[in-house]
PDB file of N, CA and C in Angstrom:
ATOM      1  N   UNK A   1      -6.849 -11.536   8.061  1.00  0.00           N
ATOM      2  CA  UNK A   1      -6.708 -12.979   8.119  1.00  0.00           C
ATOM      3  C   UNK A   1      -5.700 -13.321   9.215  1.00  0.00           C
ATOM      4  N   UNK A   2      -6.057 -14.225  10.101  1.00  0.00           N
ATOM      5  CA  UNK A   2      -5.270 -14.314  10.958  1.00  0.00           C
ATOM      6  C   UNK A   2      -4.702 -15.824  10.787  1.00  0.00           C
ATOM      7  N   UNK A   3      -3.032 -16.296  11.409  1.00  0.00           N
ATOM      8  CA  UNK A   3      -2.600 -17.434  11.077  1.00  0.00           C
ATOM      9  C   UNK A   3      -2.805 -18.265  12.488  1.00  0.00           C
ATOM     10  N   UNK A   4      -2.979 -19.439  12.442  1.00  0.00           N
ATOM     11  CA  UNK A   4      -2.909 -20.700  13.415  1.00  0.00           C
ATOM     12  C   UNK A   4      -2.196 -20.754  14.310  1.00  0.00           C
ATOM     13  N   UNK A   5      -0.503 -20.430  12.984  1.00  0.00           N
ATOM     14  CA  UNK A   5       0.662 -20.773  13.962  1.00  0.00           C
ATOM     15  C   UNK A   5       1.462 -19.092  13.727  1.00  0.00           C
ATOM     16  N   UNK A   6       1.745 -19.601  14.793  1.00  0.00           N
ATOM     17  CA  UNK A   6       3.732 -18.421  14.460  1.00  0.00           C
ATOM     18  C   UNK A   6       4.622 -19.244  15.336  1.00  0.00           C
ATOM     19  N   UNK A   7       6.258 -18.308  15.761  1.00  0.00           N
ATOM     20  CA  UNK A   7       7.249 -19.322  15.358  1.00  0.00           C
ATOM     21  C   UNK A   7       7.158 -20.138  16.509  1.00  0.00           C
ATOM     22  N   UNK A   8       6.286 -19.380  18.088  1.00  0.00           N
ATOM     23  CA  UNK A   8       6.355 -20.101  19.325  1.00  0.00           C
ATOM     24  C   UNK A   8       5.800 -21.169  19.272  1.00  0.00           C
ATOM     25  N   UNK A   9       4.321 -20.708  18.448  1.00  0.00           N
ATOM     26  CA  UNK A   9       4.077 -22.659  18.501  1.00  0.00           C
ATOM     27  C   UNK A   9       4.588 -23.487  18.163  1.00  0.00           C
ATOM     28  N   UNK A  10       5.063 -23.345  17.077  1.00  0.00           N
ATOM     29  CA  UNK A  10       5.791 -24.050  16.198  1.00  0.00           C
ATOM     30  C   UNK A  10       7.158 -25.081  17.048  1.00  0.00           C
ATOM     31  N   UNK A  11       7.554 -23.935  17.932  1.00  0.00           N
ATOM     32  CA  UNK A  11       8.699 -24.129  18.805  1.00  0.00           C
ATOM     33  C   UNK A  11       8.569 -24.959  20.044  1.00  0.00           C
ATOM     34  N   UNK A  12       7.063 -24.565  20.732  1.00  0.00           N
ATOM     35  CA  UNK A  12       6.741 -25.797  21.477  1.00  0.00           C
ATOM     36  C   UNK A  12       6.130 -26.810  21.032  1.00  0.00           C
ATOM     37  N   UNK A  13       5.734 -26.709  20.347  1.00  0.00           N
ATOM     38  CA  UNK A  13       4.889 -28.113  20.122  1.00  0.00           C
ATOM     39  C   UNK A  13       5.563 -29.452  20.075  1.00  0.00           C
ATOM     40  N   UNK A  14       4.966 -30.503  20.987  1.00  0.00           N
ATOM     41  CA  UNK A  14       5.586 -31.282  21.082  1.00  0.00           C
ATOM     42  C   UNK A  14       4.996 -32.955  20.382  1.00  0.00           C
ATOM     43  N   UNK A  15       5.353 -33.553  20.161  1.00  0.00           N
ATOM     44  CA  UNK A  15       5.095 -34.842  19.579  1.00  0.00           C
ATOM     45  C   UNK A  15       4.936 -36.150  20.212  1.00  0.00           C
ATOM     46  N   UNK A  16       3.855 -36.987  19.964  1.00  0.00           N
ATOM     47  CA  UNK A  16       4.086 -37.761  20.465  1.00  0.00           C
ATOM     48  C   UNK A  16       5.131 -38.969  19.890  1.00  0.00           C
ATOM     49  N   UNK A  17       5.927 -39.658  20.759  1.00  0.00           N
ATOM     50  CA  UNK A  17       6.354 -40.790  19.814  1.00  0.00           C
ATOM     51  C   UNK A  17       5.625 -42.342  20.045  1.00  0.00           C
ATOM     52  N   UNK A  18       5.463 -42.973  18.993  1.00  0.00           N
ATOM     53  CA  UNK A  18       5.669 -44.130  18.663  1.00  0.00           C
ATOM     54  C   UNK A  18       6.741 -44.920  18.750  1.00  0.00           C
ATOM     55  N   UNK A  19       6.983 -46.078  18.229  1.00  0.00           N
ATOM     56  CA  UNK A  19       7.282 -47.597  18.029  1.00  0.00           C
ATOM     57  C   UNK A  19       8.432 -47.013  16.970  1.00  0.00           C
ATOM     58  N   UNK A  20       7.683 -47.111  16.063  1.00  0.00           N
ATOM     59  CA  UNK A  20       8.047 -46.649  14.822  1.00  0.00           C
ATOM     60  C   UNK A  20       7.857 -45.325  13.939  1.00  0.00           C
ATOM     61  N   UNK A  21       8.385 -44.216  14.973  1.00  0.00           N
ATOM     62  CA  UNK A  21       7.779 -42.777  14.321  1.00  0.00           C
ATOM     63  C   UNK A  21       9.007 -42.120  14.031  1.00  0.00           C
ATOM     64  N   UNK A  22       8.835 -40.867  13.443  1.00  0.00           N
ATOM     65  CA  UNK A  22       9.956 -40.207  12.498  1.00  0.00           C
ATOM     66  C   UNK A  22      11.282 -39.755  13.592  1.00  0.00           C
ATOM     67  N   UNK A  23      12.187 -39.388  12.576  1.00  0.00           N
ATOM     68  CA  UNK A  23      13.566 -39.265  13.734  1.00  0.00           C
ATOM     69  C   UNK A  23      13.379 -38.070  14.298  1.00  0.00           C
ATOM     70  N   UNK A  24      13.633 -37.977  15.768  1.00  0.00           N
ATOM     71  CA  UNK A  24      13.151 -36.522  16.136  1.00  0.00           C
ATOM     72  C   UNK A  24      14.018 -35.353  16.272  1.00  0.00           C
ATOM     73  N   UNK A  25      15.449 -35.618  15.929  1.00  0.00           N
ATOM     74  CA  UNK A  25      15.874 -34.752  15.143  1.00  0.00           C
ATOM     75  C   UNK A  25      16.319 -34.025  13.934  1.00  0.00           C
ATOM     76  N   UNK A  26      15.250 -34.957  13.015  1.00  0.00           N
ATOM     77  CA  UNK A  26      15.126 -34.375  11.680  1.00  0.00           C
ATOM     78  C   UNK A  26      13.737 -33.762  11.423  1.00  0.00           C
ATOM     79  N   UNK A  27      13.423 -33.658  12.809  1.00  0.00           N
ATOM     80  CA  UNK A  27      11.759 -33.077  12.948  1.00  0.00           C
ATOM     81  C   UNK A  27      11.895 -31.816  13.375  1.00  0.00           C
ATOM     82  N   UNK A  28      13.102 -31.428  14.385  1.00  0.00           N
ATOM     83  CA  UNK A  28      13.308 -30.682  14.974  1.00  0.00           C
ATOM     84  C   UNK A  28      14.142 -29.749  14.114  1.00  0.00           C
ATOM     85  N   UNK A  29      15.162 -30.637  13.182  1.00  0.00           N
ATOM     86  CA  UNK A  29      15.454 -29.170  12.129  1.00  0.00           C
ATOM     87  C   UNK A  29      14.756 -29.074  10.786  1.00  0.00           C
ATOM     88  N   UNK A  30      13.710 -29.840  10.918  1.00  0.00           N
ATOM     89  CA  UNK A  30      12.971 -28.878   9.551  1.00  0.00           C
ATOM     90  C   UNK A  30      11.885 -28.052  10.484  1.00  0.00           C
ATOM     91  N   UNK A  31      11.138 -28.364  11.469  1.00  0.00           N
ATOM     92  CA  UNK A  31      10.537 -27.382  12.195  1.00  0.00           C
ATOM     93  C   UNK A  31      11.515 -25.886  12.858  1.00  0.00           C
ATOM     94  N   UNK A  32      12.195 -25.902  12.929  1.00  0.00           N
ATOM     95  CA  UNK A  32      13.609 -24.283  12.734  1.00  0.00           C
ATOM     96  C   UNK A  32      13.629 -24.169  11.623  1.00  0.00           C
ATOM     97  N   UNK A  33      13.739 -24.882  10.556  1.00  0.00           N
ATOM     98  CA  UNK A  33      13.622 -23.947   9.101  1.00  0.00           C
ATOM     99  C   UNK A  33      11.995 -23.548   8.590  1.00  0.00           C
ATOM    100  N   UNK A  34      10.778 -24.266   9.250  1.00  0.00           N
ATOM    101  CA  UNK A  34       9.934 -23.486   8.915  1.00  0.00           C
ATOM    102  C   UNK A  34       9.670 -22.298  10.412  1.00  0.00           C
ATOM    103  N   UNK A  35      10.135 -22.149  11.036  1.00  0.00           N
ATOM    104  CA  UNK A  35      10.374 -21.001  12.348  1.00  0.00           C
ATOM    105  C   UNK A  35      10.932 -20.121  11.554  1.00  0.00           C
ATOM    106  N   UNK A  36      11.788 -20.205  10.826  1.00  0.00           N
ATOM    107  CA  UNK A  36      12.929 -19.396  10.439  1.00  0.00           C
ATOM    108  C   UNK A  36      11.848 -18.546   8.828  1.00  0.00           C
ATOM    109  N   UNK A  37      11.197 -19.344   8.192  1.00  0.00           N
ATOM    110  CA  UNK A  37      10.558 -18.979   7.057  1.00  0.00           C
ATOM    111  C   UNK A  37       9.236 -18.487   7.669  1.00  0.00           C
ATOM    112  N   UNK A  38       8.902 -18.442   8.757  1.00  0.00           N
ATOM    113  CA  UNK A  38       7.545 -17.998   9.259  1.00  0.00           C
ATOM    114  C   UNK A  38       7.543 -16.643   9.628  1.00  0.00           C
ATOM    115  N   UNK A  39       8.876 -16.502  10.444  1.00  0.00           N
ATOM    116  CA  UNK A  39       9.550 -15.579  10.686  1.00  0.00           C
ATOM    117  C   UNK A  39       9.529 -14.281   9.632  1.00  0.00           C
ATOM    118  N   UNK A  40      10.360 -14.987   8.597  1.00  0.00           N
ATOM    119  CA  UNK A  40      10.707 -14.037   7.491  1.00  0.00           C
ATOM    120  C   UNK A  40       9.378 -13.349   6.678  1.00  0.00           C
ATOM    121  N   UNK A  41       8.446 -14.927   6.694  1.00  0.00           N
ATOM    122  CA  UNK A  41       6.861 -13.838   6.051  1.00  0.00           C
ATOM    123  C   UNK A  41       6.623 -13.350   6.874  1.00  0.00           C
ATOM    124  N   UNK A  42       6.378 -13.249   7.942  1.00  0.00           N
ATOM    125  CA  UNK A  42       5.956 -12.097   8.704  1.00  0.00           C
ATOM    126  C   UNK A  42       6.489 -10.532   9.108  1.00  0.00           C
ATOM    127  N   UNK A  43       7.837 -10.621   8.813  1.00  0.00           N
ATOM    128  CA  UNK A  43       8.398  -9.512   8.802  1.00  0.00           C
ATOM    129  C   UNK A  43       8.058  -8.897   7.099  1.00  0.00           C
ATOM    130  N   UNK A  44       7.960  -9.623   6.368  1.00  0.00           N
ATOM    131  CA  UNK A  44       7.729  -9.210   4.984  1.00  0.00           C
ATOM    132  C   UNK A  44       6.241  -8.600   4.652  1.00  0.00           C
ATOM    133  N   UNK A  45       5.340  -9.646   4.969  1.00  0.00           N
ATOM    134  CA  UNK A  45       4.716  -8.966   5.507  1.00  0.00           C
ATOM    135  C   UNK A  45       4.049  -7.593   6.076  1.00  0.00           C
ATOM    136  N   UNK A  46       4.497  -7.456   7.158  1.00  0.00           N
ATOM    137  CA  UNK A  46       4.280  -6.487   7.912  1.00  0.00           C
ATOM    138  C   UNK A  46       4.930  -4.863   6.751  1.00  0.00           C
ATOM    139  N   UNK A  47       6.371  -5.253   6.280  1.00  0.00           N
ATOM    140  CA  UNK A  47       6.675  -4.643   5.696  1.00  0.00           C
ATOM    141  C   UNK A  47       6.063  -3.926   4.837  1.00  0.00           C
ATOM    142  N   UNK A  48       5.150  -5.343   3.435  1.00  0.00           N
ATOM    143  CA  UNK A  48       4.448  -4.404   2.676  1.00  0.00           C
ATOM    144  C   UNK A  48       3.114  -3.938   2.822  1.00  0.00           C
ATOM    145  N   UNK A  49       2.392  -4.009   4.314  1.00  0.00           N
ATOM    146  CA  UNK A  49       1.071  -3.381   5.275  1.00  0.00           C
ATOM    147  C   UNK A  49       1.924  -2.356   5.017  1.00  0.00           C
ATOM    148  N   UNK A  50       3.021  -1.780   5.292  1.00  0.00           N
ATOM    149  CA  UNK A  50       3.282  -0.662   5.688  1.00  0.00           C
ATOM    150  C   UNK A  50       3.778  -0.002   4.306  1.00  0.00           C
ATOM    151  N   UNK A  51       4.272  -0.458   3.555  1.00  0.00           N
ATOM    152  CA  UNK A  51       4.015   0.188   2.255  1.00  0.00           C
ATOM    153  C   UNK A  51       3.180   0.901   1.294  1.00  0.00           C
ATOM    154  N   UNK A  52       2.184  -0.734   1.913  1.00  0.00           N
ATOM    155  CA  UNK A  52       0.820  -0.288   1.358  1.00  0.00           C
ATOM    156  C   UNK A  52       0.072   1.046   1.744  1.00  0.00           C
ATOM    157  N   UNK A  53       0.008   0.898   2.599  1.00  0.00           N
ATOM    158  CA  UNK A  53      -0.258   2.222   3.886  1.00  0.00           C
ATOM    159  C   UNK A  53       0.522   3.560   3.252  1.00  0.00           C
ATOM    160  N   UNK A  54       1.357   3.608   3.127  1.00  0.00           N
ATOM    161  CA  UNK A  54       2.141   4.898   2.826  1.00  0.00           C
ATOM    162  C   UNK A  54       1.771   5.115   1.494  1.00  0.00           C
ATOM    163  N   UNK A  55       1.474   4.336   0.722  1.00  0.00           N
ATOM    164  CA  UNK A  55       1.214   4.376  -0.757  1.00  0.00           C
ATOM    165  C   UNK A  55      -0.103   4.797  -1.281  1.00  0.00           C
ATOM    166  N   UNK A  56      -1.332   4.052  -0.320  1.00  0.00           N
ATOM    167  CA  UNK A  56      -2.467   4.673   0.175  1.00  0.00           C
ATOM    168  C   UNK A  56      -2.702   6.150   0.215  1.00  0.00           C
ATOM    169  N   UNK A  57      -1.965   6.607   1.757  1.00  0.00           N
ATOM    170  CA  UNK A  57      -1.348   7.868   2.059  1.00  0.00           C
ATOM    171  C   UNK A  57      -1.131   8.955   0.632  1.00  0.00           C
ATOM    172  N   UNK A  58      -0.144   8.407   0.029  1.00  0.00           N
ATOM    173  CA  UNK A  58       0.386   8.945  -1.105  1.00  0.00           C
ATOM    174  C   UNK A  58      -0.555   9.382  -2.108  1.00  0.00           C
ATOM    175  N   UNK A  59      -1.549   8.752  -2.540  1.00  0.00           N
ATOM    176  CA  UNK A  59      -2.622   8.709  -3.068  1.00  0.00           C
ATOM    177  C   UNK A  59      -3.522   9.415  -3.148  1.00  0.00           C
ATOM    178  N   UNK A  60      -4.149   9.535  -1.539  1.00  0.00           N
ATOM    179  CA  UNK A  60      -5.020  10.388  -0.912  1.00  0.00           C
ATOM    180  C   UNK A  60      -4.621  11.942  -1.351  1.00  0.00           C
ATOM    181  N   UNK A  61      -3.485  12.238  -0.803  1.00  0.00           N
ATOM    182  CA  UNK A  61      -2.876  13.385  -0.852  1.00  0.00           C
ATOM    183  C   UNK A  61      -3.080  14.147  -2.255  1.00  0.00           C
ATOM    184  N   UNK A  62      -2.894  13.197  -3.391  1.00  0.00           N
ATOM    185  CA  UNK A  62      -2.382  13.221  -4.861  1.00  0.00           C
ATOM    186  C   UNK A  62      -3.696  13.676  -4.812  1.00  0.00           C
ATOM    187  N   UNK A  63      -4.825  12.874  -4.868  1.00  0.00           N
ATOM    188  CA  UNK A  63      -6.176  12.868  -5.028  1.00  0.00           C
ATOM    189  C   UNK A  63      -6.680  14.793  -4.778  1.00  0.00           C
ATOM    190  N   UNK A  64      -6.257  14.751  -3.365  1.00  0.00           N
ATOM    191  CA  UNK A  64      -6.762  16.091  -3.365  1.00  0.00           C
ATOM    192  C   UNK A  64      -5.960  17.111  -4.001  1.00  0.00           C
ATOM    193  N   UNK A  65      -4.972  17.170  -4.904  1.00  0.00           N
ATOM    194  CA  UNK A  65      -4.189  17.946  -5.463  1.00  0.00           C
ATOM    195  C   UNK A  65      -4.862  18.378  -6.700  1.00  0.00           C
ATOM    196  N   UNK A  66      -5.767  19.483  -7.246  1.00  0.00           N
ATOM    197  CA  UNK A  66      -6.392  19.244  -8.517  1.00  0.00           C
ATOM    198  C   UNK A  66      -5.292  19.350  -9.814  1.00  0.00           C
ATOM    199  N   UNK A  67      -4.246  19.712  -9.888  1.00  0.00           N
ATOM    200  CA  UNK A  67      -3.220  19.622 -10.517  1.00  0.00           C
ATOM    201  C   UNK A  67      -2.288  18.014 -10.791  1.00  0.00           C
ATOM    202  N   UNK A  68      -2.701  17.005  -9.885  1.00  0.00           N
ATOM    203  CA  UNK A  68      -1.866  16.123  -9.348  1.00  0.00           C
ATOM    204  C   UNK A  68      -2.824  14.794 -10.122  1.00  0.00           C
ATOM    205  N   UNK A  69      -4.325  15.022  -9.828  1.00  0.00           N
ATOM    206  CA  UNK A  69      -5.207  14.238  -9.885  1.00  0.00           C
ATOM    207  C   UNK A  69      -5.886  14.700 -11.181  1.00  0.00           C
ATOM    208  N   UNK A  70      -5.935  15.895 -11.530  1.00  0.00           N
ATOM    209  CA  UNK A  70      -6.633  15.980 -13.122  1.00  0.00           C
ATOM    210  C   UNK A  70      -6.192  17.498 -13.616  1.00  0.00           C
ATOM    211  N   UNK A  71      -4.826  16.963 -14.275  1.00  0.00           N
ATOM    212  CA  UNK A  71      -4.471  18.473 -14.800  1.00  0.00           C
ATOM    213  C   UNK A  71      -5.427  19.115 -15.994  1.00  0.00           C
ATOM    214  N   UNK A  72      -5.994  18.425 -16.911  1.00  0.00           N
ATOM    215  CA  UNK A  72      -6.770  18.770 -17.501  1.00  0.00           C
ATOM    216  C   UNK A  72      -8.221  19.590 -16.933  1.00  0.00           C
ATOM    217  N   UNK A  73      -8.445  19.632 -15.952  1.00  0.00           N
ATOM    218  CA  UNK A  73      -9.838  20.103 -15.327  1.00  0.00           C
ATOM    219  C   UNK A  73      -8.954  21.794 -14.594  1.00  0.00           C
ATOM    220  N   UNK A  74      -7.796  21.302 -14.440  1.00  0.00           N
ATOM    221  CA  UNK A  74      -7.082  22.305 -13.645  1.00  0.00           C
ATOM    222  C   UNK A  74      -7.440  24.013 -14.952  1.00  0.00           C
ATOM    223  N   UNK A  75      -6.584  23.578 -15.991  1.00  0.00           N
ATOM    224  CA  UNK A  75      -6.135  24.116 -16.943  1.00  0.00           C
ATOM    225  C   UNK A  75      -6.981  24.606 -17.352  1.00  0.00           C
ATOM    226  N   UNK A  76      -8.815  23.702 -17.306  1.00  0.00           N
ATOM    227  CA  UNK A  76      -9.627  24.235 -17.828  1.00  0.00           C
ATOM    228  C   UNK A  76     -10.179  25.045 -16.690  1.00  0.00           C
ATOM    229  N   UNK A  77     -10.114  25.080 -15.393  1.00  0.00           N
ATOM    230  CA  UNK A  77     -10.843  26.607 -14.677  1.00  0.00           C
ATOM    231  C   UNK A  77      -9.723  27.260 -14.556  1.00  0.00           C
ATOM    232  N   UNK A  78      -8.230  27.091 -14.853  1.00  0.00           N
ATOM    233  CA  UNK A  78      -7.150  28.712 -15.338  1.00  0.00           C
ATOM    234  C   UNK A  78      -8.071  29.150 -16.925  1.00  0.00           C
ATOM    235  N   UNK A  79      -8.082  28.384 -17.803  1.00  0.00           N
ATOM    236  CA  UNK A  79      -8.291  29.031 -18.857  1.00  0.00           C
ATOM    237  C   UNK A  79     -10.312  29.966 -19.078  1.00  0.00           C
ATOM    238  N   UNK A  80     -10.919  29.622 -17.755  1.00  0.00           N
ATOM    239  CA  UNK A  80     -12.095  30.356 -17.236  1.00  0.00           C
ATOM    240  C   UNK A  80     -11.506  31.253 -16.900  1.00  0.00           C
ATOM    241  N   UNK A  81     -11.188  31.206 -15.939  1.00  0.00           N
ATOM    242  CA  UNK A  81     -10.736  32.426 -14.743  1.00  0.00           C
ATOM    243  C   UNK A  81      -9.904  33.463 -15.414  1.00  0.00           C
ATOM    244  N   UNK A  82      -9.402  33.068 -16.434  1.00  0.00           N
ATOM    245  CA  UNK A  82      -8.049  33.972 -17.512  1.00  0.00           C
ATOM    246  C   UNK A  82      -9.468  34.913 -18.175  1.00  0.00           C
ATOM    247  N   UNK A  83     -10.152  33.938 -18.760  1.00  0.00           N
ATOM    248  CA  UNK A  83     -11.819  34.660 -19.884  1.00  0.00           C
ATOM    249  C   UNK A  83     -12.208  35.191 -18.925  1.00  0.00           C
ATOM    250  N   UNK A  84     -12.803  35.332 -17.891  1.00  0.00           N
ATOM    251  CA  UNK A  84     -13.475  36.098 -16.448  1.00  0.00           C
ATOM    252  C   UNK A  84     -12.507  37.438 -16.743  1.00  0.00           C
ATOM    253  N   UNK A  85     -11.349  37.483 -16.303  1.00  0.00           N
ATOM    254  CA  UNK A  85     -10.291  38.054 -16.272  1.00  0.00           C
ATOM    255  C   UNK A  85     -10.564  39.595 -17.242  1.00  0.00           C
ATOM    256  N   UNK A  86     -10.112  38.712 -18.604  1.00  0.00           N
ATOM    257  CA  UNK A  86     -10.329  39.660 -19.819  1.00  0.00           C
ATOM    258  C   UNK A  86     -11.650  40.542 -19.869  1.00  0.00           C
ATOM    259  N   UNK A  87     -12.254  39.838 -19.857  1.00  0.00           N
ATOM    260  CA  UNK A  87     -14.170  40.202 -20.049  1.00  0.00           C
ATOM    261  C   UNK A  87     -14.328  41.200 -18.641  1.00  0.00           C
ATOM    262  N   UNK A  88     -13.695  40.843 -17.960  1.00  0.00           N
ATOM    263  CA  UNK A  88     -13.994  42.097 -16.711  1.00  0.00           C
ATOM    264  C   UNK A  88     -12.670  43.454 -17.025  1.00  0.00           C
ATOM    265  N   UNK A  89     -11.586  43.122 -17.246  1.00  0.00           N
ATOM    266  CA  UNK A  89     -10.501  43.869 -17.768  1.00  0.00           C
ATOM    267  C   UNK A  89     -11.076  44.975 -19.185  1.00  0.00           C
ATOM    268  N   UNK A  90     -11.188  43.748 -20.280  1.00  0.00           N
ATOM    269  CA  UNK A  90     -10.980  44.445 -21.315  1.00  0.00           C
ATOM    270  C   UNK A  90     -12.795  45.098 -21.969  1.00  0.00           C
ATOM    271  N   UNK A  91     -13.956  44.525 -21.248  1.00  0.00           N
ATOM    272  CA  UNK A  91     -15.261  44.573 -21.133  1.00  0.00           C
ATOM    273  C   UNK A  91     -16.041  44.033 -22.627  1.00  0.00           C
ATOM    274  N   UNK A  92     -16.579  45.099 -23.431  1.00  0.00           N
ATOM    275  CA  UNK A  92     -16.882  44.088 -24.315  1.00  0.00           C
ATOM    276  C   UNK A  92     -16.104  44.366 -25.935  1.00  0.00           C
ATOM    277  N   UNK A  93     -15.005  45.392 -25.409  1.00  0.00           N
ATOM    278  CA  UNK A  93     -13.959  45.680 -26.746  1.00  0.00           C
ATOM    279  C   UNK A  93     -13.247  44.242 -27.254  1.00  0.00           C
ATOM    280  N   UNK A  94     -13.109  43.360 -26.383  1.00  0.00           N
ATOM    281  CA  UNK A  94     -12.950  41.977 -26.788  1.00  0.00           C
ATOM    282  C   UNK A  94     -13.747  41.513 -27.992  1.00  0.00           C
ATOM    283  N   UNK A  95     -15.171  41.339 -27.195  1.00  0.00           N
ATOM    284  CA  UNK A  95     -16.351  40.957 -27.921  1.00  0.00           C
ATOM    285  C   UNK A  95     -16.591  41.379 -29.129  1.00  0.00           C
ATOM    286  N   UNK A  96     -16.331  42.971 -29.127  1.00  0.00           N
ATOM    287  CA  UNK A  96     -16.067  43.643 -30.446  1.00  0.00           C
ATOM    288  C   UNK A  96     -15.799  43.263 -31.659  1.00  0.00           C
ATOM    289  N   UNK A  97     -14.166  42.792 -30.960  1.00  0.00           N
ATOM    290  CA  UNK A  97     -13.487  42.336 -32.079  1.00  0.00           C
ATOM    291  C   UNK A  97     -13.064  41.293 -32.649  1.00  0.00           C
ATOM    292  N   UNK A  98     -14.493  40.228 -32.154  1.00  0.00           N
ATOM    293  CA  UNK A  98     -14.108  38.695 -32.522  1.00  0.00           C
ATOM    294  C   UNK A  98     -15.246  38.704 -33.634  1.00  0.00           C
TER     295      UNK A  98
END
């Protein structure tokens, strides 16, 4: 989404006057306090793009971790690989004796 203004326009833009139009330096300092607040969302902003981003990041990473992302699935191919293990180790004297 892109914005209209930021703080330069804001800063030139100029007005026309009238007869009877607003005081133009009470135009001029509420236009610096919204410069000043345009300012600040945009650095804020930008800030949490970049949070977001790292958090994203963070995610991804987690995702491919099978320990990180589903310890339960983990545990269950250790507790295969342990039965593989035995059954090739101990053969069918296991089997035997269940």
């Amino acid at each position: 989404m892109e914005t209209k203004l930021d703080a330069k326009i804001i800063l030139e833009k100029e007005f026309k006057t009238a007869m009877r139009g607003y005081n133009q330096e009470e135009v001029d300092l509420f236009l610096d306090d919204v410069i000043q607040d345009y300012q600040l969302l945009k650095k804020r902003i930008t800030e949490l793009e970049s949070e977001n981003n790292r958090i994203k990041d963070e995610l991804a990473a987690a995702e491919k971790r099978p320990s990180a992302s589903n310890p339960g699935a983990m545990n269950f191919d250790l507790l295969k690989r342990i039965s593989n293990l035995e059954r090739h180790v101990f053969g069918s004297k296991l089997h035997d004796q269940e």
